[in-house]
N, C-alpha and C. Protein backbone atom coordinates (compact mmCIF):
# COMPACT_ATOMS: atom_id res chain seq x y z
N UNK A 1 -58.75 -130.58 -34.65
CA UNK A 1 -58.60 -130.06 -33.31
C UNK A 1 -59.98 -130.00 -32.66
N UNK A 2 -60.05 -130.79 -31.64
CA UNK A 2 -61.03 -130.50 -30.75
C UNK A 2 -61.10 -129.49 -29.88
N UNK A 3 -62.23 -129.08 -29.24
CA UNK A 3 -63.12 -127.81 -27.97
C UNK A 3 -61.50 -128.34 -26.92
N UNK A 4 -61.79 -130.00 -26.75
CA UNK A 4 -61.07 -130.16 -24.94
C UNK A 4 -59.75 -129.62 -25.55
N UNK A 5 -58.76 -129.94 -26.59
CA UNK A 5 -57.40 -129.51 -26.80
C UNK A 5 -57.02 -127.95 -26.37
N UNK A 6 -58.14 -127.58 -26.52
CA UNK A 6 -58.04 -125.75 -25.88
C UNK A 6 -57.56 -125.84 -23.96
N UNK A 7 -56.61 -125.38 -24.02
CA UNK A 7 -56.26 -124.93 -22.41
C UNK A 7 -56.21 -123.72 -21.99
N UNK A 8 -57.26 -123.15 -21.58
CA UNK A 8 -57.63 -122.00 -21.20
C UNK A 8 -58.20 -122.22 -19.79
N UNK A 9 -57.95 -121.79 -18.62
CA UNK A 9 -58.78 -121.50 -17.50
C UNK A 9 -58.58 -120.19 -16.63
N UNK A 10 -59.46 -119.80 -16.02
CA UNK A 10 -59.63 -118.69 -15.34
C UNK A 10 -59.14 -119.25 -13.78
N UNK A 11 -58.10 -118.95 -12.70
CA UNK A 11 -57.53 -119.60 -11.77
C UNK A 11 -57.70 -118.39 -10.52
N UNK A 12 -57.72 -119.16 -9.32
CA UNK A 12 -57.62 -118.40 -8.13
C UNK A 12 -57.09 -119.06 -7.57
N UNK A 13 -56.32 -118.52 -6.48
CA UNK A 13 -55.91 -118.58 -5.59
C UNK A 13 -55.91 -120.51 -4.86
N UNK A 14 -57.43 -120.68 -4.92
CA UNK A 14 -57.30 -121.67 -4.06
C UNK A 14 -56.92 -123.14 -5.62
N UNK A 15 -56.78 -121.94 -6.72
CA UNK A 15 -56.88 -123.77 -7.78
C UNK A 15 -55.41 -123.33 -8.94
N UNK A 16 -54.70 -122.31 -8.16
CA UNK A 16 -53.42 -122.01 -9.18
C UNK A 16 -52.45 -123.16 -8.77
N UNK A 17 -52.44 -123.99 -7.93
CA UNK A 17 -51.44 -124.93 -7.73
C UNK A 17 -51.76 -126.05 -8.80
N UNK A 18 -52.93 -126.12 -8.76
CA UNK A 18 -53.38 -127.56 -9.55
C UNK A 18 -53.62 -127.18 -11.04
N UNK A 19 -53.81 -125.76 -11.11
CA UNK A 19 -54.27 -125.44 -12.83
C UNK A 19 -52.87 -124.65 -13.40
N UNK A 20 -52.24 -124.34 -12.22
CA UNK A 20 -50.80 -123.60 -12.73
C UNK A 20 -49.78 -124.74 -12.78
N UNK A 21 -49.07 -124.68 -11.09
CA UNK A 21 -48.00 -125.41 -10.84
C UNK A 21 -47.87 -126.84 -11.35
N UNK A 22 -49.01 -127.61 -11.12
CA UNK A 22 -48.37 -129.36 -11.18
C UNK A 22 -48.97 -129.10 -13.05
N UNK A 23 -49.52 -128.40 -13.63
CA UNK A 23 -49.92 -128.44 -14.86
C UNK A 23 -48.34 -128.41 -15.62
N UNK A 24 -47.63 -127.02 -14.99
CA UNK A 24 -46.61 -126.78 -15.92
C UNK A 24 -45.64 -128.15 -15.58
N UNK A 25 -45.59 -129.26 -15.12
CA UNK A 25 -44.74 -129.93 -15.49
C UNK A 25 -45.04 -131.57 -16.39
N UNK A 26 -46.02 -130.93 -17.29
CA UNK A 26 -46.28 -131.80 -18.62
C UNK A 26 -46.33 -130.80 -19.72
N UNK A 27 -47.37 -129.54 -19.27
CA UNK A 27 -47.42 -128.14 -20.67
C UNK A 27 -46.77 -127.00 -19.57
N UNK A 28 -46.38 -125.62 -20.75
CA UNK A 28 -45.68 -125.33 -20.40
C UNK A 28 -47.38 -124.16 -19.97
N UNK A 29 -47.05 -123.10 -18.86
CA UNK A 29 -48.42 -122.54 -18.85
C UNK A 29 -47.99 -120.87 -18.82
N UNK A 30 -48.76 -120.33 -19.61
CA UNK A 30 -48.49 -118.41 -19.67
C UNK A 30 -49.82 -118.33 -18.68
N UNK A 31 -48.88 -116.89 -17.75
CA UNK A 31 -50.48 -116.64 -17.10
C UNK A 31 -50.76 -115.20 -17.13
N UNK A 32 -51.73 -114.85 -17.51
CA UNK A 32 -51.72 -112.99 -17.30
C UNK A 32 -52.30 -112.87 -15.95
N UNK A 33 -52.07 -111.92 -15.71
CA UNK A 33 -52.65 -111.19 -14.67
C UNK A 33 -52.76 -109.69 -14.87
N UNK A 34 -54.56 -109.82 -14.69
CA UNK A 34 -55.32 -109.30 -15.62
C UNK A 34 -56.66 -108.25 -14.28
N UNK A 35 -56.59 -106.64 -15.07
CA UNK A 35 -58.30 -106.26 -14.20
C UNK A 35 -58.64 -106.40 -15.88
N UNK A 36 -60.42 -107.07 -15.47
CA UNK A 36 -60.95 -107.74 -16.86
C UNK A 36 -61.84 -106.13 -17.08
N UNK A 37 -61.69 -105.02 -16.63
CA UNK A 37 -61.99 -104.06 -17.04
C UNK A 37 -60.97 -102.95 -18.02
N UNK A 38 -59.94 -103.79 -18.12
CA UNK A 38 -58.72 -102.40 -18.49
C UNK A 38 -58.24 -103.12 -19.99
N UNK A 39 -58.62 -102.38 -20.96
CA UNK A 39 -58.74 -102.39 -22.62
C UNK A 39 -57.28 -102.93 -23.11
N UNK A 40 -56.13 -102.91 -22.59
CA UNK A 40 -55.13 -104.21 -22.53
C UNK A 40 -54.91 -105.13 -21.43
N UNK A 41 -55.38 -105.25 -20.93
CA UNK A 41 -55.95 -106.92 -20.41
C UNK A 41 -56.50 -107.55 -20.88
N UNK A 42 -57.84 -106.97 -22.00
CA UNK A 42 -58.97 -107.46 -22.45
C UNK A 42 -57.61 -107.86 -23.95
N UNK A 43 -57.52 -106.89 -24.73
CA UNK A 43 -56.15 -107.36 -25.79
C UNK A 43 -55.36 -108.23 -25.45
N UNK A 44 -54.72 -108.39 -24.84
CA UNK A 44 -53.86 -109.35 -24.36
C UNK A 44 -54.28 -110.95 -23.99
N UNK A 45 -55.79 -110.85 -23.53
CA UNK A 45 -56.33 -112.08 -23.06
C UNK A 45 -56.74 -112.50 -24.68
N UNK A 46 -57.23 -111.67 -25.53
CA UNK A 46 -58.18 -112.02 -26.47
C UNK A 46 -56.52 -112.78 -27.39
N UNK A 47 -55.62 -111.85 -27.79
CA UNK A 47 -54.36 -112.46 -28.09
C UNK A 47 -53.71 -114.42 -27.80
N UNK A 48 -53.81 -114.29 -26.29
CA UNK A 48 -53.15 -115.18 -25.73
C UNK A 48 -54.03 -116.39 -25.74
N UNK A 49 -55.48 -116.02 -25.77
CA UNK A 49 -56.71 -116.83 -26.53
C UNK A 49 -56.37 -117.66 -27.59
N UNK A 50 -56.68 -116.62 -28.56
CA UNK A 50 -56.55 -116.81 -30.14
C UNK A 50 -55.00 -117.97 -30.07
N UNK A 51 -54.17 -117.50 -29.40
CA UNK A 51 -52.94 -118.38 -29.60
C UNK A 51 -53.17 -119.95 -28.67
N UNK A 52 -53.55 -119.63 -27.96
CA UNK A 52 -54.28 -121.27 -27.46
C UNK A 52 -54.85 -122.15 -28.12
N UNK A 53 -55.81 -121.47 -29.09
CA UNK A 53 -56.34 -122.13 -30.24
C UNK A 53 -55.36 -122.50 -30.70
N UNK A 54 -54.46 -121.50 -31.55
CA UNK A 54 -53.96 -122.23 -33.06
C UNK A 54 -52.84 -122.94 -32.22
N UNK A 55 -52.56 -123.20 -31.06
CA UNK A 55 -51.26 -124.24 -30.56
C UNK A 55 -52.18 -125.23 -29.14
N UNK A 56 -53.48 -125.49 -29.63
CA UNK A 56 -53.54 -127.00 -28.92
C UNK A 56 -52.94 -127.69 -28.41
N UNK A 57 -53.06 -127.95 -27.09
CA UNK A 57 -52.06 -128.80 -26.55
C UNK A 57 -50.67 -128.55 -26.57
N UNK A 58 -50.08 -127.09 -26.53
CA UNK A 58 -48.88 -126.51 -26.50
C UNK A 58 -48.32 -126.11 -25.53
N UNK A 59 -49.18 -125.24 -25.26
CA UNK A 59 -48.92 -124.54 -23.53
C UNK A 59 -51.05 -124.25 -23.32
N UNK A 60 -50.57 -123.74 -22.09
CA UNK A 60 -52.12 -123.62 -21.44
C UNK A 60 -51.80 -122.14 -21.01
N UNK A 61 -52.66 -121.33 -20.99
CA UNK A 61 -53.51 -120.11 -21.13
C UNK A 61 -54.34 -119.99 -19.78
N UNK A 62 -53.80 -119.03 -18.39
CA UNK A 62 -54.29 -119.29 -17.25
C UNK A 62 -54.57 -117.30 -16.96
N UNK A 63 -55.77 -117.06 -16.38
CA UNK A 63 -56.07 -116.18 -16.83
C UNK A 63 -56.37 -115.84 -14.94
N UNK A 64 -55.78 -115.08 -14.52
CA UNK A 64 -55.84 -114.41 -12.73
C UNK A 64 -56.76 -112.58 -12.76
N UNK A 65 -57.89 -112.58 -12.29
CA UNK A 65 -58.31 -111.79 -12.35
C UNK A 65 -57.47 -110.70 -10.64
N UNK A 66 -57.11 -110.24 -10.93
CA UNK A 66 -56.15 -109.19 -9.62
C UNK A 66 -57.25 -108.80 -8.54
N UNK A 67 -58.47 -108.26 -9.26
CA UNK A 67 -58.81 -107.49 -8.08
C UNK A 67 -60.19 -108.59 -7.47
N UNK A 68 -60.32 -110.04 -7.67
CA UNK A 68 -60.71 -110.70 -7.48
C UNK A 68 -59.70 -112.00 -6.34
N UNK A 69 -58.35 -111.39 -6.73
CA UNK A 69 -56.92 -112.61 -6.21
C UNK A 69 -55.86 -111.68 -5.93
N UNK A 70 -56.12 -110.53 -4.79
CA UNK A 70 -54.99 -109.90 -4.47
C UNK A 70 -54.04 -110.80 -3.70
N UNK A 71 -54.61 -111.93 -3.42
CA UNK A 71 -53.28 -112.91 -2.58
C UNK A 71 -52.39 -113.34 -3.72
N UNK A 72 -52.98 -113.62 -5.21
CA UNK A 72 -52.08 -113.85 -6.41
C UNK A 72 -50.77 -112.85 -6.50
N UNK A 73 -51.83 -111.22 -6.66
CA UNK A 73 -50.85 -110.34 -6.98
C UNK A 73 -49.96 -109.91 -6.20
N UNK A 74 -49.83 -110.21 -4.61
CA UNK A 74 -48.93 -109.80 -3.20
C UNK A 74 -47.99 -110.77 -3.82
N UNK A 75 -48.98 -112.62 -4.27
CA UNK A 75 -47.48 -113.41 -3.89
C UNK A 75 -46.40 -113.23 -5.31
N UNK A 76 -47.24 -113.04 -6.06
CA UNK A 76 -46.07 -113.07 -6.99
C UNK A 76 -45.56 -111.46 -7.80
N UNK A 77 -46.02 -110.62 -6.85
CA UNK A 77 -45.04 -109.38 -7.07
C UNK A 77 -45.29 -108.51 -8.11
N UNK A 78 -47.14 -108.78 -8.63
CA UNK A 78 -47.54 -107.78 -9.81
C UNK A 78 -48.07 -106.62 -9.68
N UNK A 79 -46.99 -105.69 -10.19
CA UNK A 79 -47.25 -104.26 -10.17
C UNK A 79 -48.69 -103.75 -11.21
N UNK A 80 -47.90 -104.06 -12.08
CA UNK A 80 -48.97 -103.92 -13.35
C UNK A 80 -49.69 -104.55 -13.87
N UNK A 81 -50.68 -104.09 -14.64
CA UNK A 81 -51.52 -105.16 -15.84
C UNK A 81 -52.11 -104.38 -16.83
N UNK A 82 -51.84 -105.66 -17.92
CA UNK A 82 -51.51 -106.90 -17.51
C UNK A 82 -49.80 -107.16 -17.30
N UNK A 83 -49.82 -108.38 -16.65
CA UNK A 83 -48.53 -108.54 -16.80
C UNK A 83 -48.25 -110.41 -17.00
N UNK A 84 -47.68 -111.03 -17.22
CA UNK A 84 -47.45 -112.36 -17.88
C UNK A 84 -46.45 -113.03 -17.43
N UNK A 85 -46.12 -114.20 -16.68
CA UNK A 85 -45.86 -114.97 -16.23
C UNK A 85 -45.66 -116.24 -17.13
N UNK A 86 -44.56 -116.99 -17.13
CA UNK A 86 -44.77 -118.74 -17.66
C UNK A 86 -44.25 -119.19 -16.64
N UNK A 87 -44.07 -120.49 -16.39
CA UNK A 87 -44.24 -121.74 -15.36
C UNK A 87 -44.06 -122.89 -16.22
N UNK A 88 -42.80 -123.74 -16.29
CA UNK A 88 -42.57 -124.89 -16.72
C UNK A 88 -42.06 -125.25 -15.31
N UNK A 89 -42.12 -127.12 -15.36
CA UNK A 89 -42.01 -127.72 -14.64
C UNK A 89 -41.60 -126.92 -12.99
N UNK A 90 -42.82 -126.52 -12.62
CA UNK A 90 -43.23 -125.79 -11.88
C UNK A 90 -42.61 -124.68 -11.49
């Protein structure tokens, strides 16, 4: 397993169409939505990490910081965090 097989990215607003939407219709993509200050966000990311690794090229690992992408959290209705999202074929 190679570094590139890892699908992990950190997404906003202006690059969730291209790193979320048209992604999920080849891998399937989990996304948290995440404040990178709150001690399960940080668990949950480090989790959903670790599982990116051991499933290469499985699904992709998209990581929305909230209080950086409140247009994320209005559009798609997140109360809490973290909270987790998937996206297949868009």
């Amino acid at each position: 397993m190679s570094e590139q097989d890892i699908l992990i990215f950190e997404v906003s607003k202006s690059s969730f169409n291209s790193s979320v939407i048209l992604k999920s219709y080849n891998t399937p993509v989990f996304v948290e939505y995440m404040n990178i200050l709150s001690e399960p966000c940080i668990k949950m990311a480090d989790q959903l990490s670790s599982m990116a690794k051991e499933f290469a090229d499985q699904f992709i690992f998209a990581k929305v910081d909230l209080d950086e992408q409140p247009e994320l959290r209005d559009e798609y209705k997140i109360e809490n965090a973290p909270s987790l999202n998937s996206f297949k074929d868009g």
